[in-house]
Every structure is written in structure tokens, then in C-alpha cells.
Protein backbone atom coordinates (compact mmCIF):
# COMPACT_ATOMS: atom_id res chain seq x y z
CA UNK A 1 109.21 -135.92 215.94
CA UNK A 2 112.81 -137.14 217.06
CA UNK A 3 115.19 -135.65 215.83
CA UNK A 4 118.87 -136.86 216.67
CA UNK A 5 121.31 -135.94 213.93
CA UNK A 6 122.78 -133.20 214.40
CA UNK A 7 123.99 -130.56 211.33
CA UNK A 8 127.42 -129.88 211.94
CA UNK A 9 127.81 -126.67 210.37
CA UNK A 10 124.75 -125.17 212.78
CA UNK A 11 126.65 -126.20 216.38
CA UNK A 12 127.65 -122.59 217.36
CA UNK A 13 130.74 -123.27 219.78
CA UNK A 14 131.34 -119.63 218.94
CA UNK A 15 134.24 -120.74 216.37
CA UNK A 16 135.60 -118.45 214.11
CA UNK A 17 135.98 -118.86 210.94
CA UNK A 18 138.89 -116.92 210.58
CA UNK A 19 140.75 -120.22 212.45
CA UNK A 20 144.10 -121.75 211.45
CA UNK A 21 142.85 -125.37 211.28
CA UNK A 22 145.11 -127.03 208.93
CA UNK A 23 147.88 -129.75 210.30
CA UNK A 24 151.69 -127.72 211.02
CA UNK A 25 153.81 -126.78 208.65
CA UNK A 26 157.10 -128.47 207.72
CA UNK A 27 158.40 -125.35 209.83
CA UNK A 28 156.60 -126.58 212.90
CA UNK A 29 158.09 -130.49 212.46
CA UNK A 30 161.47 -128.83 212.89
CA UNK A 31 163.65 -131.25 211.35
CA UNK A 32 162.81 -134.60 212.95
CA UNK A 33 165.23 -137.34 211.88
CA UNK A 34 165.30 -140.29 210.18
CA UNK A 35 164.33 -141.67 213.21
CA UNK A 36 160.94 -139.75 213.46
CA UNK A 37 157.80 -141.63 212.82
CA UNK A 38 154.29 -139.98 211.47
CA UNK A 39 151.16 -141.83 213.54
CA UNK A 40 147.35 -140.30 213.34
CA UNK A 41 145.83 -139.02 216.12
CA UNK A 42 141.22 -139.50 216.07
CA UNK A 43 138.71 -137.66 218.19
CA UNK A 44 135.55 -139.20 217.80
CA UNK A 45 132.32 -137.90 219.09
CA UNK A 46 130.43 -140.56 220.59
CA UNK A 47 127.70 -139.00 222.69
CA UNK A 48 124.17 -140.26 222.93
CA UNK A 49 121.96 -137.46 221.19
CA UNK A 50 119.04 -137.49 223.52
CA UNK A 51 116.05 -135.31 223.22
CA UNK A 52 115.75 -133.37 226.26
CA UNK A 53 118.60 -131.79 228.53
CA UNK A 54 116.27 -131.61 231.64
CA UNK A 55 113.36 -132.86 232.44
CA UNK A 56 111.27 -133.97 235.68
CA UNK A 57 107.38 -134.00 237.58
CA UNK A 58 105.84 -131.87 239.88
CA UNK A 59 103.00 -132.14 242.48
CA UNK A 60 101.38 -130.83 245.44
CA UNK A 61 102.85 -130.45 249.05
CA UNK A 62 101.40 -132.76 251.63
CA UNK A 63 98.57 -134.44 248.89
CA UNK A 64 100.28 -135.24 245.43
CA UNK A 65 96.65 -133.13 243.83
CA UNK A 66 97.34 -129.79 243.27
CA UNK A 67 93.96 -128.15 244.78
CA UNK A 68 92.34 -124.66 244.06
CA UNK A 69 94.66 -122.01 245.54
CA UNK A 70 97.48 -124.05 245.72
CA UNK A 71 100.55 -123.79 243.95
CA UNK A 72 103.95 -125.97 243.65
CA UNK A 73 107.09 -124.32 241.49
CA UNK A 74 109.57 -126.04 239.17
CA UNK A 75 113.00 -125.15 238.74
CA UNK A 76 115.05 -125.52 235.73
CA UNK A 77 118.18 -124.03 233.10
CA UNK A 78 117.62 -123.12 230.03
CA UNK A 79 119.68 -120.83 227.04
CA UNK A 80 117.71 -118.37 224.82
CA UNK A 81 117.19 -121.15 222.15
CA UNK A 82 115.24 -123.35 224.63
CA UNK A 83 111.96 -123.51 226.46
CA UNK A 84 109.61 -125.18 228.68
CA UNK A 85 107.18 -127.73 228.12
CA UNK A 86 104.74 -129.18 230.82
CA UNK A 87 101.40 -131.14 230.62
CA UNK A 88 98.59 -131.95 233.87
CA UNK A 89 94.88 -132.77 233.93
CA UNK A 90 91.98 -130.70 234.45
CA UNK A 91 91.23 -133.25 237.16
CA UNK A 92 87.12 -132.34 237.07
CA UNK A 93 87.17 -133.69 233.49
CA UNK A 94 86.85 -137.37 231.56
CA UNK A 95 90.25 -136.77 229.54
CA UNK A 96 91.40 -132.78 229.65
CA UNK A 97 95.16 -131.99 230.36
CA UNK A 98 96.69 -128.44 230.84
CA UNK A 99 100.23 -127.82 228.68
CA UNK A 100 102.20 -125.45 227.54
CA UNK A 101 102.03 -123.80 224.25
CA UNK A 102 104.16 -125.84 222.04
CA UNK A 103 107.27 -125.89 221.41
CA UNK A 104 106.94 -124.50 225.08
CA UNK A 105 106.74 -121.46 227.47
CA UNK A 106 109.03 -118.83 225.61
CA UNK A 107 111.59 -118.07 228.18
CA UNK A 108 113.50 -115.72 226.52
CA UNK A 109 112.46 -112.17 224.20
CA UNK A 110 113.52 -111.59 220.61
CA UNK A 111 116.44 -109.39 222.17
CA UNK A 112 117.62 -112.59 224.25
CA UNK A 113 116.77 -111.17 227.59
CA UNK A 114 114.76 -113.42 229.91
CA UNK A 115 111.00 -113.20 230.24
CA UNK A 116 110.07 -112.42 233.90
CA UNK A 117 106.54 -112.58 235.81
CA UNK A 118 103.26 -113.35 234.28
CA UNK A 119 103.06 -115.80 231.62
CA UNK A 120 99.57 -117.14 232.12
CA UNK A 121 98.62 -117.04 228.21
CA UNK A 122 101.39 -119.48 227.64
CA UNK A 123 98.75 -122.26 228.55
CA UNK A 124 96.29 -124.16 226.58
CA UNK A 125 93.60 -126.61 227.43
CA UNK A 126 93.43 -129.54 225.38
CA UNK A 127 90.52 -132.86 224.73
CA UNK A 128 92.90 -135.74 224.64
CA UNK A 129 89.88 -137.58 222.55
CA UNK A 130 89.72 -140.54 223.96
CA UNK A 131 87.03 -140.15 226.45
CA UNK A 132 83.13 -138.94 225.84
CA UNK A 133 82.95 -135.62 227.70
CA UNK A 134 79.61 -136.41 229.00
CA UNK A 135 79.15 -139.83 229.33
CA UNK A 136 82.93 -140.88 229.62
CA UNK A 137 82.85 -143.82 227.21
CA UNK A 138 85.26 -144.39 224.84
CA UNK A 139 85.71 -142.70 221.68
CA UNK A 140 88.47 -141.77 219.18
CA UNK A 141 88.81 -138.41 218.30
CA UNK A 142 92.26 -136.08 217.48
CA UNK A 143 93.78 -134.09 220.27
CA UNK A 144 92.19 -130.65 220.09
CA UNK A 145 91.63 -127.25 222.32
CA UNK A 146 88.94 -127.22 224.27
CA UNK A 147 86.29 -124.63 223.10
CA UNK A 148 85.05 -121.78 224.76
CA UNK A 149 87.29 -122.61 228.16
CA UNK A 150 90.02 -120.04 228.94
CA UNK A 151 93.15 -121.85 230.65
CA UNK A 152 95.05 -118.80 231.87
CA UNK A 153 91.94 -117.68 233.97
CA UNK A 154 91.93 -121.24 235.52
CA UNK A 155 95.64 -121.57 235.64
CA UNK A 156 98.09 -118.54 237.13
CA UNK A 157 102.09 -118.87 235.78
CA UNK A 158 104.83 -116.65 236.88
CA UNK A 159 108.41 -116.79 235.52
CA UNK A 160 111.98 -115.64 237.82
CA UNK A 161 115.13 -115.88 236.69
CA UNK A 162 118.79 -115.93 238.13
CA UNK A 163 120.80 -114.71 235.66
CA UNK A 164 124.36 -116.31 236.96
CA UNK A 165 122.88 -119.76 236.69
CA UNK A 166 121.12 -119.31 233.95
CA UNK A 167 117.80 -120.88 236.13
CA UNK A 168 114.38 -120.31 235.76
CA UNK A 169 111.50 -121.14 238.13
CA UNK A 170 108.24 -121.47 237.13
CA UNK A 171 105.28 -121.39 239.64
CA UNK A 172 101.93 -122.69 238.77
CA UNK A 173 98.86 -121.70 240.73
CA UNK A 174 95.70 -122.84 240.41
CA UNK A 175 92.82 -120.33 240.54
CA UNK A 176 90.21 -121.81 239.37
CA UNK A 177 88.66 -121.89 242.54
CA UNK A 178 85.13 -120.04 242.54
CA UNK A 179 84.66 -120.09 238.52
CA UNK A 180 82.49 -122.20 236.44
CA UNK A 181 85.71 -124.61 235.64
CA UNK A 182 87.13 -125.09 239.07
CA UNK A 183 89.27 -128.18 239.10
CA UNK A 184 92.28 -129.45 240.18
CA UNK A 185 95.41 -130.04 238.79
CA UNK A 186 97.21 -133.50 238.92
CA UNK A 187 100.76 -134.49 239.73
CA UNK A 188 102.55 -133.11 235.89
CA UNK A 189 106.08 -133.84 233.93
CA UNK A 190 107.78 -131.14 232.43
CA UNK A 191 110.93 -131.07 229.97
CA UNK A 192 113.67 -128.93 228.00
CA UNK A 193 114.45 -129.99 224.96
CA UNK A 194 118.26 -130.16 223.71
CA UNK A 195 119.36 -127.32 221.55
CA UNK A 196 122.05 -128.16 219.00
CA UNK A 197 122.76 -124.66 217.66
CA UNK A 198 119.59 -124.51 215.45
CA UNK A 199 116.61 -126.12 216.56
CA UNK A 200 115.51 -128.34 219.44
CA UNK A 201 116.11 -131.90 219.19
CA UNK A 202 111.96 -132.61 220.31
CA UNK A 203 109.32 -129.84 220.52
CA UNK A 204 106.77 -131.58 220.99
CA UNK A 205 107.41 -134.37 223.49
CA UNK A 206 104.06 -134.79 225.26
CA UNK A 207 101.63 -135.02 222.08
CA UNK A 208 100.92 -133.61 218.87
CA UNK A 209 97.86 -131.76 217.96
CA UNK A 210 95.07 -132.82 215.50
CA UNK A 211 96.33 -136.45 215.69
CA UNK A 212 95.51 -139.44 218.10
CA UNK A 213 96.69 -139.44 221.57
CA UNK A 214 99.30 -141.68 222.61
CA UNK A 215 99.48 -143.55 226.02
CA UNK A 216 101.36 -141.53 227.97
CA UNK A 217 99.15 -138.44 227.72
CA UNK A 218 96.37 -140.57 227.46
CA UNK A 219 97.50 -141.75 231.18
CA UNK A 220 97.70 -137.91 232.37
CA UNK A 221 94.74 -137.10 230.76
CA UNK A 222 92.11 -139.85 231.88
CA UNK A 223 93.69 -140.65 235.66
CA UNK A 224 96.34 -137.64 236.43
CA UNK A 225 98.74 -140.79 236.29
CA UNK A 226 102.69 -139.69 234.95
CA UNK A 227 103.93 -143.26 236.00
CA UNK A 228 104.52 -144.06 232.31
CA UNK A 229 105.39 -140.38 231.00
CA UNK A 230 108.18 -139.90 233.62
CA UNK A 231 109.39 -143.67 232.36
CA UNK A 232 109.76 -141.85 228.36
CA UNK A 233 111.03 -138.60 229.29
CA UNK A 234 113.79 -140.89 231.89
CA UNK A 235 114.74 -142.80 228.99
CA UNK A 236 115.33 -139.71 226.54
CA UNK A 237 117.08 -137.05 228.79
CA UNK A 238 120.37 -136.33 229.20
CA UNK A 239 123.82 -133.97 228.45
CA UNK A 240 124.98 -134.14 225.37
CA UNK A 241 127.77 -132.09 223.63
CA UNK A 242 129.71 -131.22 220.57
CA UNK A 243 133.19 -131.18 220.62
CA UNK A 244 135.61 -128.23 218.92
CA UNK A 245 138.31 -128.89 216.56
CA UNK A 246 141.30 -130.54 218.92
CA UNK A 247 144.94 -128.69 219.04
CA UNK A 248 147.42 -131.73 219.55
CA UNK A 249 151.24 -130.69 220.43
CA UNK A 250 154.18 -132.39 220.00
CA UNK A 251 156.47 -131.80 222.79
CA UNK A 252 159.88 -132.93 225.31
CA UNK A 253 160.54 -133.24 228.51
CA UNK A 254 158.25 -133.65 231.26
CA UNK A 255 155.76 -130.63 231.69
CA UNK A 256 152.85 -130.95 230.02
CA UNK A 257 152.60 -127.05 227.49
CA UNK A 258 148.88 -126.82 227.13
CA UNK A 259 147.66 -126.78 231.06
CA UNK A 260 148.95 -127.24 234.43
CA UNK A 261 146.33 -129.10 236.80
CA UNK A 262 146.04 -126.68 239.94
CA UNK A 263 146.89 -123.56 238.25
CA UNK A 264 145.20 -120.73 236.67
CA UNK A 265 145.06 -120.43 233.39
CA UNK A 266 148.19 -119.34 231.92
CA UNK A 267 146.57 -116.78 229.31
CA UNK A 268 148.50 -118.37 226.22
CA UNK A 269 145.03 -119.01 224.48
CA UNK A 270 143.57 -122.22 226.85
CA UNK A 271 141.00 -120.27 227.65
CA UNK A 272 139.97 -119.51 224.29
CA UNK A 273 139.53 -122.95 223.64
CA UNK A 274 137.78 -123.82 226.43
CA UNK A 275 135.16 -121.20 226.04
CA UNK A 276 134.76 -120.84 222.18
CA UNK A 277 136.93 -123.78 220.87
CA UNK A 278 138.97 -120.94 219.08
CA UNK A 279 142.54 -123.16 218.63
CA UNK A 280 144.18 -120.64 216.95
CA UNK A 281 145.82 -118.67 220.18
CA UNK A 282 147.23 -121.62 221.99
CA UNK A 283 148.34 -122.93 218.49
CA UNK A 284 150.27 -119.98 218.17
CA UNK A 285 151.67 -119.81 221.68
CA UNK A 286 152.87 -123.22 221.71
CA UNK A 287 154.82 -122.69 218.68
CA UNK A 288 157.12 -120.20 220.37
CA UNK A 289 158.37 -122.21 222.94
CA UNK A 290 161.72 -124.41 223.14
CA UNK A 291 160.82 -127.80 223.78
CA UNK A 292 157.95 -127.53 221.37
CA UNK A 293 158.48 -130.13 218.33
CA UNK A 294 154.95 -129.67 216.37
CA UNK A 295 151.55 -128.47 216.75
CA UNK A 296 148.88 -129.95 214.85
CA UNK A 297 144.69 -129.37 214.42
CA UNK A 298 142.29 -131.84 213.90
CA UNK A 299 139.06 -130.87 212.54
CA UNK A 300 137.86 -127.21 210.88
CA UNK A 301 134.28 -127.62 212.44
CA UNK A 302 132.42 -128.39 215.46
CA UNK A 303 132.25 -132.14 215.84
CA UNK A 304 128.52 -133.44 216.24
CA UNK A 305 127.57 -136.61 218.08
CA UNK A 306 128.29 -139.30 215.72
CA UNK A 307 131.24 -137.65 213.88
CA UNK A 308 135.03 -137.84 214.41
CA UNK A 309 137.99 -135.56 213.25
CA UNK A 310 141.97 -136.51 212.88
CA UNK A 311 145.31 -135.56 211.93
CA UNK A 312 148.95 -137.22 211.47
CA UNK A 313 151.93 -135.86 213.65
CA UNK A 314 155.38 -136.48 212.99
CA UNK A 315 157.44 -137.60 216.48
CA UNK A 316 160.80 -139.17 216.81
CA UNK A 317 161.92 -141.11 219.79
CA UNK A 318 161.32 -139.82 223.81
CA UNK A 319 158.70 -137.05 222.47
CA UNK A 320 155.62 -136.71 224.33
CA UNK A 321 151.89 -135.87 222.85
CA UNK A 322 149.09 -133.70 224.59
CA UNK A 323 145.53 -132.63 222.91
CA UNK A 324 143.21 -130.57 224.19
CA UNK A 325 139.21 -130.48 222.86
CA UNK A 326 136.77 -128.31 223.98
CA UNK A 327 133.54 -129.95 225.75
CA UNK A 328 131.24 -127.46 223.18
CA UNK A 329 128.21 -127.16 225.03
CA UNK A 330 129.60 -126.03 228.40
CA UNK A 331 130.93 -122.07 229.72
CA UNK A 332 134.72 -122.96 230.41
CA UNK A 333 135.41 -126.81 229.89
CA UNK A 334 137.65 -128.87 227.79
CA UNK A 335 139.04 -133.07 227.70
CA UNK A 336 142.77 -133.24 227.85
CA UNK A 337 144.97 -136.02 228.53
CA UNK A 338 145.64 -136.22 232.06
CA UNK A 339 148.22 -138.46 231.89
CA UNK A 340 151.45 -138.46 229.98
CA UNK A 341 151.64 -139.96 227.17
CA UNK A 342 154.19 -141.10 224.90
CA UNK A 343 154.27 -139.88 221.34
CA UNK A 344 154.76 -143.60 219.76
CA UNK A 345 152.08 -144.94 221.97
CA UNK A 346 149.57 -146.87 219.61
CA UNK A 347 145.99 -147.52 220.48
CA UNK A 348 142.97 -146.20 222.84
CA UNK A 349 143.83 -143.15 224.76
CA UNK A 350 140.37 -142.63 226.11
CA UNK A 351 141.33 -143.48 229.64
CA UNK A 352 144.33 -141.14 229.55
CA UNK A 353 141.39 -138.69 229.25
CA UNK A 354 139.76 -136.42 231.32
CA UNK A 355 137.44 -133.58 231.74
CA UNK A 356 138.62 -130.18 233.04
CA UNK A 357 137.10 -126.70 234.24
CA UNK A 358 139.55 -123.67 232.99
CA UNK A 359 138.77 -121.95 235.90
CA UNK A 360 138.04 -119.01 233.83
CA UNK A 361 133.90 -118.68 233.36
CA UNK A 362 131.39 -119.24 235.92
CA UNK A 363 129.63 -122.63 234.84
CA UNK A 364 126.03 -123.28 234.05
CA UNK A 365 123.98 -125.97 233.18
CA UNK A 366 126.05 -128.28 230.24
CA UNK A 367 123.35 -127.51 227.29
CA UNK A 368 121.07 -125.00 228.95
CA UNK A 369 123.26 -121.81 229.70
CA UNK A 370 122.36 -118.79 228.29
CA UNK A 371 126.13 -117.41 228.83
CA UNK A 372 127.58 -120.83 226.63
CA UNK A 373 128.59 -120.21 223.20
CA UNK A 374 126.22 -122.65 222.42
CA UNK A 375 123.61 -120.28 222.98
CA UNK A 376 125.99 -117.16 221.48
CA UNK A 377 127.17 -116.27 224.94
CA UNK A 378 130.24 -115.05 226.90
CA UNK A 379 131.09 -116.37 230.09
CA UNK A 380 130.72 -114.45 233.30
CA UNK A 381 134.16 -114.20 234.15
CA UNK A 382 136.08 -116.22 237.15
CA UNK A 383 139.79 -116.91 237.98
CA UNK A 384 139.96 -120.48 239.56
CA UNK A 385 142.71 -122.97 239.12
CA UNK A 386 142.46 -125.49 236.69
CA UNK A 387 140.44 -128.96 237.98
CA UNK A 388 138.70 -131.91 237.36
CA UNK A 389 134.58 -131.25 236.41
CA UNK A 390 133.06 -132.82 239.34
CA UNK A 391 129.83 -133.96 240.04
CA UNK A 392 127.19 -130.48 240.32
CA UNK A 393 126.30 -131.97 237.09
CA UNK A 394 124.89 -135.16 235.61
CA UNK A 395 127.81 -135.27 233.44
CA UNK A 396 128.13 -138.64 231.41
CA UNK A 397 131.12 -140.38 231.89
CA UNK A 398 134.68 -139.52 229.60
CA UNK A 399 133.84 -142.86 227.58
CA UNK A 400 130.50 -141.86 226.97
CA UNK A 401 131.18 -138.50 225.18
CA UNK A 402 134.98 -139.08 223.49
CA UNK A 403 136.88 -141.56 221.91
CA UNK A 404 140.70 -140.70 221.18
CA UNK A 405 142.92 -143.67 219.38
CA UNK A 406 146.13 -143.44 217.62
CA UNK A 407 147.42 -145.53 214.84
């Protein structure tokens, strides 16, 4: 079942509750004038929840059938939370299909460290029911195992893992070849599901036992054909992301307090956002120094797709504004404005925003690190200068994750 709503209180950016989250005090306004105006500042979340955070097909080298003895490998991310879920037919068959156990191959032990080598008895063979096993007409009957046939005799999977990038690869072997069920496999899809700090958005993307197939495992299961499989999973995959609380910071002259692009980070507490959206160091930093005016926090929870946060600021005249936001469901990342920006300025700010890398964690995949606080992690530590994310990953765009408007 589809599940897109995230609960806010169960996003675990790793923030404290122990946080300072409330707006300044009238210390921190430090005595604007008559002249001072008081505008608010809104971070909304706007991301697209989609189901799965990877996804993707496999087949054979040379001839798309994968044949007895063969084998073809799949490589993937994934955090403790997640797993893997893949479906192909028992090709010597009217309508059987090979696929994980649901909600997926379990990737990672009870202690959080990753599941190496054989995990053949994570497969099941399943009747799709819509084909007569013997005569092949059609018929009408629930998705069920397949009695008396044992998959992980007919079907050989073996797990690796590289723990910096937080990858798995899964090979698949088939070795049936010589028993009573030898077969091949066909061309398969396979999937993550999104993790949204307490359950996967879809476990069961492929089908759903004891019910009536559906036409996309029907497809797999009668003709090996993924065609319209590949089209669903397409259509529901993609990075998603909470966001933290934001810090916003009133400020004068020209040099923007909370990050310097091309620098490393400056240890006043950017960091700390950036990995755990913990405000409450870089609030307090900022506070100390001169040409400070305010400091102000928007939000006391992680920010879910579909949710905003805000907070009023007090500026007078020639003051500047800068906010920073973590991007929740990364190792190091957070949206800033990369422009200046005036503190009167009134309307969308989105395009004065961008996404940054602190520099300070070694990055994995957004939503499928096992080192992102996402997944209760800590960063594997690195000391880069500050820079724009780039394109290593299928990040959506700015306007497709955060909206930030002042009125």
C-alpha cells in the first residue's frame, strides 16, 4: 500500500531535543530603531514523497535470458532501515516469478551491521494465478507459494558491501541447471523503498500475497516481460528529503556569517547543522559576533514533505538576511542563500537558494546511507571546502524540494 505522508515526529535528522528553537530574544534584536521593521521569513517543504529511492532491471549478458549457470549482479545503496526487493520468472513455467521475501532481502542485522555472502533463503517462488499450470488456460486464483519447490536450491544470492558508500551488490545465479526445476530466469526489476525515519514508504511494490495479481507482475510472470513494471517503478522513484528546523541571522555589512563558499568549514556549529540539523551551535556562535543584529529559528521539528515552518525577524534599514536548512536525508548537506539578500526584501527567495556540501562527511546515497542521521548515523569524516552539490546524484532541482518567501 502507498504510503506518502510522512509523521513528522518519526524523521530522525539526529535532532536533539535538548535544541534552542524558539525565535531571539529582545537581547538578540539589540535595540533596532524606530526605523526597524518585523517581516516573516517561511520554509516550506515541497518535495514529491515518492515510494522508492532506487530502483532499476537486470538481465543477462549477451542474451537478455538469464540461463542455467549464469549470473548478472545488481548494485545499489541502502541504510539499515531499508532493503531489497526484486521479482523474475521461472521461465519453464505458465505464470511463476522468483522475488524476494517481502518487505525485501534484509540487508542489514539487528546490531545494524551489514549482511554479507549467502542469502539464498531470502527467495520465494510464487503462482501468480492467472495461468493453469498444466494446461495454461486462464484462471483466477490469489498469488500464492508454490508447493513443494525450493527457490534457494534453484536460485544462488550472495550479498557484498562497501561500507564508505554505503553500496550493496547483489549477484544472482542460477543453478538450477541439472535438477528437476531447471529453468531460466527472465530479464527482472528490482527497488528500495524510501525510509522516512520509521517505516518504508512501499514494501510491497511488486504484488501482494493471497490477493489477485495485477498487470505488471502478471506481465513478468506469464512472458518474462518488465516493459510495463519498469514504466511504475519510473514513475514512483526518486530523492526525497526532510528538512531541519532553519537558523535565519540578521546581519551588516557584506560577508555573509553562516558559510563562506570555497572554504572549510569554520567549526562555529555549520557543521552541526549540516549533519544532524542541530541549530543550536551556530545559533550561539553567531550571537557573539559584532555585526550580528538577530538570530532567529524556525521550526522545533524535522519538516516532512508537505509541511512548512516560519518565524518573524526584526531588521531596520541596510541589514542583510541569511538562513541556512539542513537537506535531512543526506551525510553533510544544507540550502542556504547563495546570494545576498536584503533584509526588507519581500517575496520568493527560492532562486536566491542553493544546495551546498559542508565539506565535512563523506557523502552517500541522499536517502539510502547507512552513515546519514536518517538512518542514526555519523558521517565518515572529510575536510573539503564548502561547494555547490553537483550532479553524482539524481538530486531534484532547489524548486522541487524548498520553498522560502518572506512577507
Amino acid at each position: 500500500m502507498k504510503k506518502t505522508v510522512f509523521k513528522t515526529a518519526s524523521l530522525a535528522l539526529g535532532i536533539a531535543a535538548a535544541f534552542i528553537l524558539t525565535s531571539c530574544s529582545d537581547d538578540d534584536d539589540m535595540m533596532m530603531g524606530s526605523s526597524s521593521v518585523q517581516r516573516t521569513i517561511t520554509f516550506e517543504n515541497v518535495t514529491a514523497a515518492k515510494d522508492f529511492v532506487q530502483s532499476g532491471s537486470f538481465q543477462g549478458t549477451g542474451n537478455p535470458v538469464i540461463l542455467p549457470g549464469q549470473s548478472v549482479s545488481i548494485t545499489f545503496s541502502a541504510g539499515k532501515a531499508q532493503s531489497l526487493m526484486f521479482a523474475t520468472m521461472y521461465g519453464a513455467s505458465k505464470d511463476w516469478f522468483f522475488a524476494s521475501k517481502q518487505p525485501g532481502i534484509k540487508l542489514f542485522d539487528n546490531n545494524g551491521n551489514a549482511i554479507t555472502g549467502d542469502v539464498s533463503s531470502e527467495v520465494l517462488l510464487w503462482d501468480n494465478g492467472t495461468k493453469n499450470n498444466t494446461t495454461g488456460l486462464p484462471e483466477s486464483n490469489l498469488i500464492a507459494p508454490v508447493p513443494n519447490v525450493n527457490a534457494s536450491q534453484l536460485m544462488k544470492l550472495n550479498l557484498s558491501y562497501n561500507e564508505v558508500s554505503s553500496e550493496f551488490t547483489l549477484t544472482i545465479s542460477n543453478n538450477s541447471g541439472g535438477t528437476a526445476n531447471e529453468t531460466p530466469f527472465s530479464p527482472g526489476v528490482w527497488a528500495v523503498s524510501n525510509y522516512n525515519g520509521m517505516q518504508l514508504l512501499n514494501s510491497t511494490p511488486f504484488f501482494t500475497a493471497n490477493t489477485l495479481s495485477n498487470p505488471e507482475i502478471t506481465d513478468i510472470a506469464q512472458m518474462g516481460n518488465i516493459n510495463k513494471m519498469v514504466t511504475k517503478l519510473n514513475a514512483n522513484t526518486g530523492i526525497m528529503t526532510g528538512l531541519s528546523p532553519a537558523l535565519v541571522v540578521v546581519y551588516s555589512g557584506d560577508k555573509n556569517p553562516v558559510y563562506e563558499l570555497g572554504q572549510t568549514d569554520a567549526g562555529k556549529g555549520l557543521k552541526e547543522i549540516a549533519q544532524m540539523g542541530n541549530v543550536s551551535k551556530l545559533q550561539n556562535s553567531l550571537k557573539t559576533l559584532p555585526n550580528v543584529k538577530g538570530v532567529y529559528i524556525a521550526g522545533n521539528a524535522p519538516v516532512a514533505p508537505g509541511s512548512k515552518v516560519m518565524t518573524q525577524f526584526t531588521a531596520a534599514p541596510g541589514d542583510k538576511i541569511a538562513y541556512v536548512t539542513m537537506f535531512g536525508f543526506s551525510n553533510d548537506w544544507f540550502y542556504a542563500n547563495e546570494q545576498s539578500i536584503d533584509a526588507n526584501t519581500k517575496g520568493d527567495l527560492t532562486s536566491k537558494t542553493s544546495l551546498f556540501d559542508s565539506g565535512t562527511g563523506v557523502d552517500q546515497y541522499p536517502g539510502a546511507g547507512n552513515r546519514q542521521a536518517l538512518f542514526g548515523g555519523t558521517p565518515q569524516s572529510e575536510n573539503k571546502a564548502i561547494a555547490k552539490v553537483g550532479n553524482v546524484f539524481p538530486v531534484p532541482a532547489v524548486q522541487n524540494i524548498i520553498k522560502v518567501t518572506v512577507d
